[in-house]
C-alpha atoms as a PDB file:
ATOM      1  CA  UNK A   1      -1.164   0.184 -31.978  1.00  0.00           C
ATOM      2  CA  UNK A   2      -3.919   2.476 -32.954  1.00  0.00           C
ATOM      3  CA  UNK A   3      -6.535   0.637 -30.305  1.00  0.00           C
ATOM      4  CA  UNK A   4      -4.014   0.964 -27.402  1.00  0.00           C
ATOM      5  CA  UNK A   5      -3.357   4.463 -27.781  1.00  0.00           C
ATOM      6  CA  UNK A   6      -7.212   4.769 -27.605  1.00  0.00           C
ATOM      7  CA  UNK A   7      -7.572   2.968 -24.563  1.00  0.00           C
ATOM      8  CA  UNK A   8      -4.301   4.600 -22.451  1.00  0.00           C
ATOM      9  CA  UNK A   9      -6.703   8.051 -23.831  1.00  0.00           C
ATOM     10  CA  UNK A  10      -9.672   6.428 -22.082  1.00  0.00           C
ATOM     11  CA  UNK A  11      -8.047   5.805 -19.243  1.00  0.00           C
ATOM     12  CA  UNK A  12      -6.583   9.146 -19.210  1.00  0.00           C
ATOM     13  CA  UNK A  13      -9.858  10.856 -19.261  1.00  0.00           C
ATOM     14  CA  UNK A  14     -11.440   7.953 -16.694  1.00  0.00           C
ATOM     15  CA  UNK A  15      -8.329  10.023 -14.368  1.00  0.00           C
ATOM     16  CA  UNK A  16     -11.138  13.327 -14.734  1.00  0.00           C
ATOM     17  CA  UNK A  17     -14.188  11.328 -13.729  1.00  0.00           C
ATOM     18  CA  UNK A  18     -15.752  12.973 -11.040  1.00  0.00           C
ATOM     19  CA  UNK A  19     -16.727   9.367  -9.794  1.00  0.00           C
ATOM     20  CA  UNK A  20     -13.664   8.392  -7.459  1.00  0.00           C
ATOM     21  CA  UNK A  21     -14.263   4.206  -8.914  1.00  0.00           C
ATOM     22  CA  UNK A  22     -12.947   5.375 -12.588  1.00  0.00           C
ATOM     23  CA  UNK A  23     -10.170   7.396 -11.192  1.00  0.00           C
ATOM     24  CA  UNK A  24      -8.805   4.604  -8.970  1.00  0.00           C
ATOM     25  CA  UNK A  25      -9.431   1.772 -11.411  1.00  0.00           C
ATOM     26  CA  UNK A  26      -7.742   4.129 -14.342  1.00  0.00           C
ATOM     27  CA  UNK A  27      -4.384   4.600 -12.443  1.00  0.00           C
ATOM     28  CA  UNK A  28      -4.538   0.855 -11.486  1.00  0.00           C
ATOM     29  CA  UNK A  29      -4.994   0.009 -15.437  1.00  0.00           C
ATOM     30  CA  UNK A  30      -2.380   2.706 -16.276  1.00  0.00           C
ATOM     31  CA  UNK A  31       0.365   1.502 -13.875  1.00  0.00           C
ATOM     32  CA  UNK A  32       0.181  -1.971 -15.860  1.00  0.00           C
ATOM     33  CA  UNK A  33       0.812  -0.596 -19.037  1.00  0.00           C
ATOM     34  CA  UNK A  34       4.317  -1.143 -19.824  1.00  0.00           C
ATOM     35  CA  UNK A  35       4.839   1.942 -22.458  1.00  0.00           C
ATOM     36  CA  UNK A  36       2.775   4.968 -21.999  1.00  0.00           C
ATOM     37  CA  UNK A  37       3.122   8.365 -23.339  1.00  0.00           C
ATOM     38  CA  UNK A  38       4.138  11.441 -21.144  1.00  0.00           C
ATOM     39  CA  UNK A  39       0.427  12.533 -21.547  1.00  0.00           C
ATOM     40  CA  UNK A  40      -0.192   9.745 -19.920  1.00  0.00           C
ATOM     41  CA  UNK A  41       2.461  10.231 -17.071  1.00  0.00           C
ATOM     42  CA  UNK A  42       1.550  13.697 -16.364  1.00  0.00           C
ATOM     43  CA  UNK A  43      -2.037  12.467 -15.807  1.00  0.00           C
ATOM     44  CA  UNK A  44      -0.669  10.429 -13.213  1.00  0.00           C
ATOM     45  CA  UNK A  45       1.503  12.578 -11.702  1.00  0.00           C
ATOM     46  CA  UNK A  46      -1.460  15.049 -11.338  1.00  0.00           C
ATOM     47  CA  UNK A  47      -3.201  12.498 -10.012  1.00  0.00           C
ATOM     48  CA  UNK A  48      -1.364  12.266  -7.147  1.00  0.00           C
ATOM     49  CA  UNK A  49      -2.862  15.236  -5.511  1.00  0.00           C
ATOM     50  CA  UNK A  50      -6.336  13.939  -5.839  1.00  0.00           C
ATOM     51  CA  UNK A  51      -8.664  15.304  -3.563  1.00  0.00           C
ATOM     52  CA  UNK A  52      -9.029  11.562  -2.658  1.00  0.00           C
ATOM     53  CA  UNK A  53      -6.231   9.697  -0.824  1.00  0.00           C
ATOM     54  CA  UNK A  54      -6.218   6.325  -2.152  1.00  0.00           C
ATOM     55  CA  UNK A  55      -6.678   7.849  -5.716  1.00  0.00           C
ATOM     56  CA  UNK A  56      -2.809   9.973  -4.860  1.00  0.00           C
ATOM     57  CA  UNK A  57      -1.761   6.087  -3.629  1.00  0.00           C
ATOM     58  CA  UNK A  58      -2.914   4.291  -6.183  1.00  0.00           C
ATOM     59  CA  UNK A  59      -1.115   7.072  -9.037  1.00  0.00           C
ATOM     60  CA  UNK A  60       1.816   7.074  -6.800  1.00  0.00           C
ATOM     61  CA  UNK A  61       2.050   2.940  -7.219  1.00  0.00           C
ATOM     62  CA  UNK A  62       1.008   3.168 -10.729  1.00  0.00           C
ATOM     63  CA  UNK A  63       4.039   5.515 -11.506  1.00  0.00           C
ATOM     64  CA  UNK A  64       6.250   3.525  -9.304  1.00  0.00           C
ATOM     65  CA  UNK A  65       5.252   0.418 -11.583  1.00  0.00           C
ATOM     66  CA  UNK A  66       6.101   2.117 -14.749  1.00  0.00           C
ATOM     67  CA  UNK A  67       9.359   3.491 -13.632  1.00  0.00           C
ATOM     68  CA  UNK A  68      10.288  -0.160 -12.402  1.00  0.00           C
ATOM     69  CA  UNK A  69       9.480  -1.425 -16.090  1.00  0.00           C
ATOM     70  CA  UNK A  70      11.312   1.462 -17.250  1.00  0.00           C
ATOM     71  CA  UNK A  71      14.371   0.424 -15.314  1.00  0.00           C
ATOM     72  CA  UNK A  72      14.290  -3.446 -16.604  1.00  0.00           C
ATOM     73  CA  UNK A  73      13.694  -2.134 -19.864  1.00  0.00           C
ATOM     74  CA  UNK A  74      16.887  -0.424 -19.298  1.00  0.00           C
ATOM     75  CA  UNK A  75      18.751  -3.449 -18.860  1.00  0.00           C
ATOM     76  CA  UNK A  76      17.414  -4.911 -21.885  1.00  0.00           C
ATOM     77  CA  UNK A  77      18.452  -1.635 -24.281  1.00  0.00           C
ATOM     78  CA  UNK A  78      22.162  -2.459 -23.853  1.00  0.00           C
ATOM     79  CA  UNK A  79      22.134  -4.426 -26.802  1.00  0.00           C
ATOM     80  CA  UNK A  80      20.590  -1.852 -29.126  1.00  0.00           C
ATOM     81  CA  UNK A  81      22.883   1.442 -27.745  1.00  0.00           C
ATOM     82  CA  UNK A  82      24.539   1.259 -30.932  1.00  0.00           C
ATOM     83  CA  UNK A  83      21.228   1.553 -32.722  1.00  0.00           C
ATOM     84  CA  UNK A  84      20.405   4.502 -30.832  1.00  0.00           C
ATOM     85  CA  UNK A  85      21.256   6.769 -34.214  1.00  0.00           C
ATOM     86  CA  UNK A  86      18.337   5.468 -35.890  1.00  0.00           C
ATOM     87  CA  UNK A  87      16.031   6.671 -33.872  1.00  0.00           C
ATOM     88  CA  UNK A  88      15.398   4.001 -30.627  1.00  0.00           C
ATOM     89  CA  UNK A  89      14.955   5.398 -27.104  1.00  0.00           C
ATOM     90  CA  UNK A  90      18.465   4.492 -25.009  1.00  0.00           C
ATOM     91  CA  UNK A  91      18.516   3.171 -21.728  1.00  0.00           C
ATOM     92  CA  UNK A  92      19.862   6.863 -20.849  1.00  0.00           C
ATOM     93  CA  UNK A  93      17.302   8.952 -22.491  1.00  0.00           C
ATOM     94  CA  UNK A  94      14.395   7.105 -20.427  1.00  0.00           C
ATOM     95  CA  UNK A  95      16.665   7.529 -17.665  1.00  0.00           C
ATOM     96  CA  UNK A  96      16.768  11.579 -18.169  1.00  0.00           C
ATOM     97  CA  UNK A  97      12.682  11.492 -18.720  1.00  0.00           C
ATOM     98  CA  UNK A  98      11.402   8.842 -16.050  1.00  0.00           C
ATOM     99  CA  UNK A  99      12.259  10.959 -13.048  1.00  0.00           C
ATOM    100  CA  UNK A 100      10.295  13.745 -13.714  1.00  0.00           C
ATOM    101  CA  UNK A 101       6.916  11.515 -13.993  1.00  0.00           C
ATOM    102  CA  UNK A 102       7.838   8.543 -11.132  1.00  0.00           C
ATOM    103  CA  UNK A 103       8.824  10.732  -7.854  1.00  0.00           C
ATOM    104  CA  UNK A 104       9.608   8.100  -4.628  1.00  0.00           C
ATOM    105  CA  UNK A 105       6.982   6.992  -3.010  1.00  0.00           C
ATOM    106  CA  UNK A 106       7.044   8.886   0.191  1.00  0.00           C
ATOM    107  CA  UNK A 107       5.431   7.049   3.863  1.00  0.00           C
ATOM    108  CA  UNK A 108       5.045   8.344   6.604  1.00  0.00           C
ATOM    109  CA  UNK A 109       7.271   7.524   9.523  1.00  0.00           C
ATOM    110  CA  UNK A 110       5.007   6.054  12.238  1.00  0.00           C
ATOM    111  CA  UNK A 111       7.869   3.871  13.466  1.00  0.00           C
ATOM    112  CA  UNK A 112       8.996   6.734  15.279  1.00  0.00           C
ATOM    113  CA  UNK A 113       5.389   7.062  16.739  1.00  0.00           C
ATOM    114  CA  UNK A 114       5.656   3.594  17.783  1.00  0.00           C
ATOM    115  CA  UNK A 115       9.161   3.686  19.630  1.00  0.00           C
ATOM    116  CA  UNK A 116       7.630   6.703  21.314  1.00  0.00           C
ATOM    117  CA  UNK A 117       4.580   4.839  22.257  1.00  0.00           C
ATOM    118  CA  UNK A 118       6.483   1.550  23.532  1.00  0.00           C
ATOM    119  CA  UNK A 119       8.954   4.083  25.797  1.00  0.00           C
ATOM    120  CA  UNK A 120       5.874   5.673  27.339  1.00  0.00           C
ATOM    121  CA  UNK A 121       4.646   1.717  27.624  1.00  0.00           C
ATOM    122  CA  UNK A 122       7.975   1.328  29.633  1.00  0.00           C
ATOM    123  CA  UNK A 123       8.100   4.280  32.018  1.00  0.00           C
ATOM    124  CA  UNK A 124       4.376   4.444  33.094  1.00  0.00           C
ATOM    125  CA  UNK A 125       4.380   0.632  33.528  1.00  0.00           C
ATOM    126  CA  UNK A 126       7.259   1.114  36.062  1.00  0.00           C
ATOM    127  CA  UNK A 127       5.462   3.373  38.056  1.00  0.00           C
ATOM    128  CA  UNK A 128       2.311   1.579  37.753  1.00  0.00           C
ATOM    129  CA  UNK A 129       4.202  -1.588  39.043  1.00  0.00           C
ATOM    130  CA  UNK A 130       5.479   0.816  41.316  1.00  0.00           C
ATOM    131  CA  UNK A 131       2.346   2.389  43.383  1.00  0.00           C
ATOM    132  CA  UNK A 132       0.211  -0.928  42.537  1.00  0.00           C
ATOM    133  CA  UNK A 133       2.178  -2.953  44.699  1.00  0.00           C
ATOM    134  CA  UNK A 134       1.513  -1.908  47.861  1.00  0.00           C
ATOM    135  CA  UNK A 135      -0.341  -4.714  49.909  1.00  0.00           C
ATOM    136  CA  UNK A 136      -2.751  -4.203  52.936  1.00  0.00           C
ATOM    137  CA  UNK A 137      -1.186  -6.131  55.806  1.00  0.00           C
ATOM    138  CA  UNK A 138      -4.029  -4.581  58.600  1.00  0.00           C
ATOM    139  CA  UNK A 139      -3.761  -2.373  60.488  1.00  0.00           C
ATOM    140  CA  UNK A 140      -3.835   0.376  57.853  1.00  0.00           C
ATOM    141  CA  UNK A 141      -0.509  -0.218  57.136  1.00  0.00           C
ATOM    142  CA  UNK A 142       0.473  -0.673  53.658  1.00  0.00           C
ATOM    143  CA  UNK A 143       3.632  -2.743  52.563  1.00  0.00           C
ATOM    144  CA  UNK A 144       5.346  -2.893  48.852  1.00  0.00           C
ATOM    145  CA  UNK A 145       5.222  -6.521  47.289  1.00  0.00           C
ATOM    146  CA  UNK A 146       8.106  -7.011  44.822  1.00  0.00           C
ATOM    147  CA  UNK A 147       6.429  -9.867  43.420  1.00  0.00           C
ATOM    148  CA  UNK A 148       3.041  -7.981  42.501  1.00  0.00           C
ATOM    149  CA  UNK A 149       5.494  -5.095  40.626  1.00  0.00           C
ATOM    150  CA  UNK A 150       7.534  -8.053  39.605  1.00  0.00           C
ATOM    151  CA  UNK A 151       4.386  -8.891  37.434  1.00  0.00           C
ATOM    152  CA  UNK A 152       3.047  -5.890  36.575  1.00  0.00           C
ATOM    153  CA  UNK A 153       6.679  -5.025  35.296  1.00  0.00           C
ATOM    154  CA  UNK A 154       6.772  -8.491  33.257  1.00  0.00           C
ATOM    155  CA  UNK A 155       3.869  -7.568  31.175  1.00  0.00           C
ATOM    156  CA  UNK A 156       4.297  -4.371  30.873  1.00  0.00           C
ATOM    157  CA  UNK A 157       7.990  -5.057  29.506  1.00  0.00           C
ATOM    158  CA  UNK A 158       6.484  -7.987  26.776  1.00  0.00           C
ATOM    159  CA  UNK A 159       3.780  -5.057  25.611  1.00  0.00           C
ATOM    160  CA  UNK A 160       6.476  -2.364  24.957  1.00  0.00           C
ATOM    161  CA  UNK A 161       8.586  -5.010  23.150  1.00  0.00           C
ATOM    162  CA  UNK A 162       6.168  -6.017  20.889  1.00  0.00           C
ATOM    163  CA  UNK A 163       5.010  -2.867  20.443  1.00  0.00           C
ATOM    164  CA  UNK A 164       9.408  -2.080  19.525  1.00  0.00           C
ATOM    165  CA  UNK A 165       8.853  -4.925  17.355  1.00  0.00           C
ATOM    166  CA  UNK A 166       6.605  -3.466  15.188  1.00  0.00           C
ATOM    167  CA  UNK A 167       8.155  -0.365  14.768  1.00  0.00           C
ATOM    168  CA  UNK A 168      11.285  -2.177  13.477  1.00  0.00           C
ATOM    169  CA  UNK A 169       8.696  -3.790  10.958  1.00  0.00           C
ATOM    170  CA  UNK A 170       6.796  -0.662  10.038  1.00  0.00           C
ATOM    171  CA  UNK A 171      10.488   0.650   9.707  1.00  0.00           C
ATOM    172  CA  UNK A 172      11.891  -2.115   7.557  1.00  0.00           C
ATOM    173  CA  UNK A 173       8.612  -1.530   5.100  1.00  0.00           C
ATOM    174  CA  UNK A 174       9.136   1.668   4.528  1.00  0.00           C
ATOM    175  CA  UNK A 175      12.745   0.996   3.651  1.00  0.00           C
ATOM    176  CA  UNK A 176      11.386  -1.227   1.381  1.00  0.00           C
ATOM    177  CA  UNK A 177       9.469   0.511  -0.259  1.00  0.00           C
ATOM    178  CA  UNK A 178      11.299   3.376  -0.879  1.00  0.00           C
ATOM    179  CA  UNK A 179      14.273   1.572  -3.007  1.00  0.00           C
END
């Protein structure tokens, strides 16, 4: 027991390296270790704010991982509730103490960007279709082919739905990932 609180304190102070490697590598080790101490939490949670980004993401996962152990271990305390008086943690006290240490991870919603995109997809490719249509027939005069917008609105209508499609993806992640 003695040698893995000495490594989770390693790892703790690899979380101060100024070399961004050990911090990364040190929330990565941390979020695989199935009991650690709140020391150890709150050096994750103030990890999150790490001046670099995929240091905060990698602490935010890390956190997420323990609080997902925390929860099975949950499952498996409801046997020993009734030795909770001599002195084991309950499925509720880790309950009370995990939230405070394992905040949601939070995405950004770039679906929303993505709808937005594929609608601006749609309108300009109507007009495009629209003034791109008109055919030379001599003369100077100039005559609107339905089947030229007819294509130009085909592909412009498969782009914006794929585009809708992966907004509903990028959606459905973040769902995901935020249970």
């Amino acid at each position: 027991m003695g040698e893995t609180n000495q490594y989770i304190e390693y790892q703790i102070r690899k979380l101060q390296s100024p070399k961004t490697k050990d911090r990364y590598e040190a929330c990565g080790t941390l979020g695989n270790i199935k009991d650690l101490p709140p020391e150890a939490l709150k050096a994750l949670q103030n990890a999150i704010n790490d001046p670099d980004s995929e240091v905060g993401n990698a602490a935010k996962k890390a956190l997420y991982a323990v609080s997902l152990s925390v929860q099975n271990k949950q499952n498996d305390f409801t046997s020993y509730v009734s030795q909770s008086a001599s002195g084991i943690n309950t499925g509720s006290e880790i309950r009370r103490n995990v939230p405070q240490y394992a905040p949601k991870v939070k995405t950004s919603n770039n679906a929303n960007g993505f709808r937005l995109f594929a609608a601006l997809i749609y309108v300009g490719g109507f007009f495009v279709g629209l003034f791109n249509s008109n055919v030379n027939t001599g003369y100077g005069l100039m005559e609107f082919s339905f089947s030229l917008a007819l294509n130009y609105w085909v592909a412009v209508f498969i782009c914006g739905t794929v585009i809708l499609g992966v907004a509903e993806i990028i959606n459905l992640l973040e769902k995901i990932v935020n249970e």
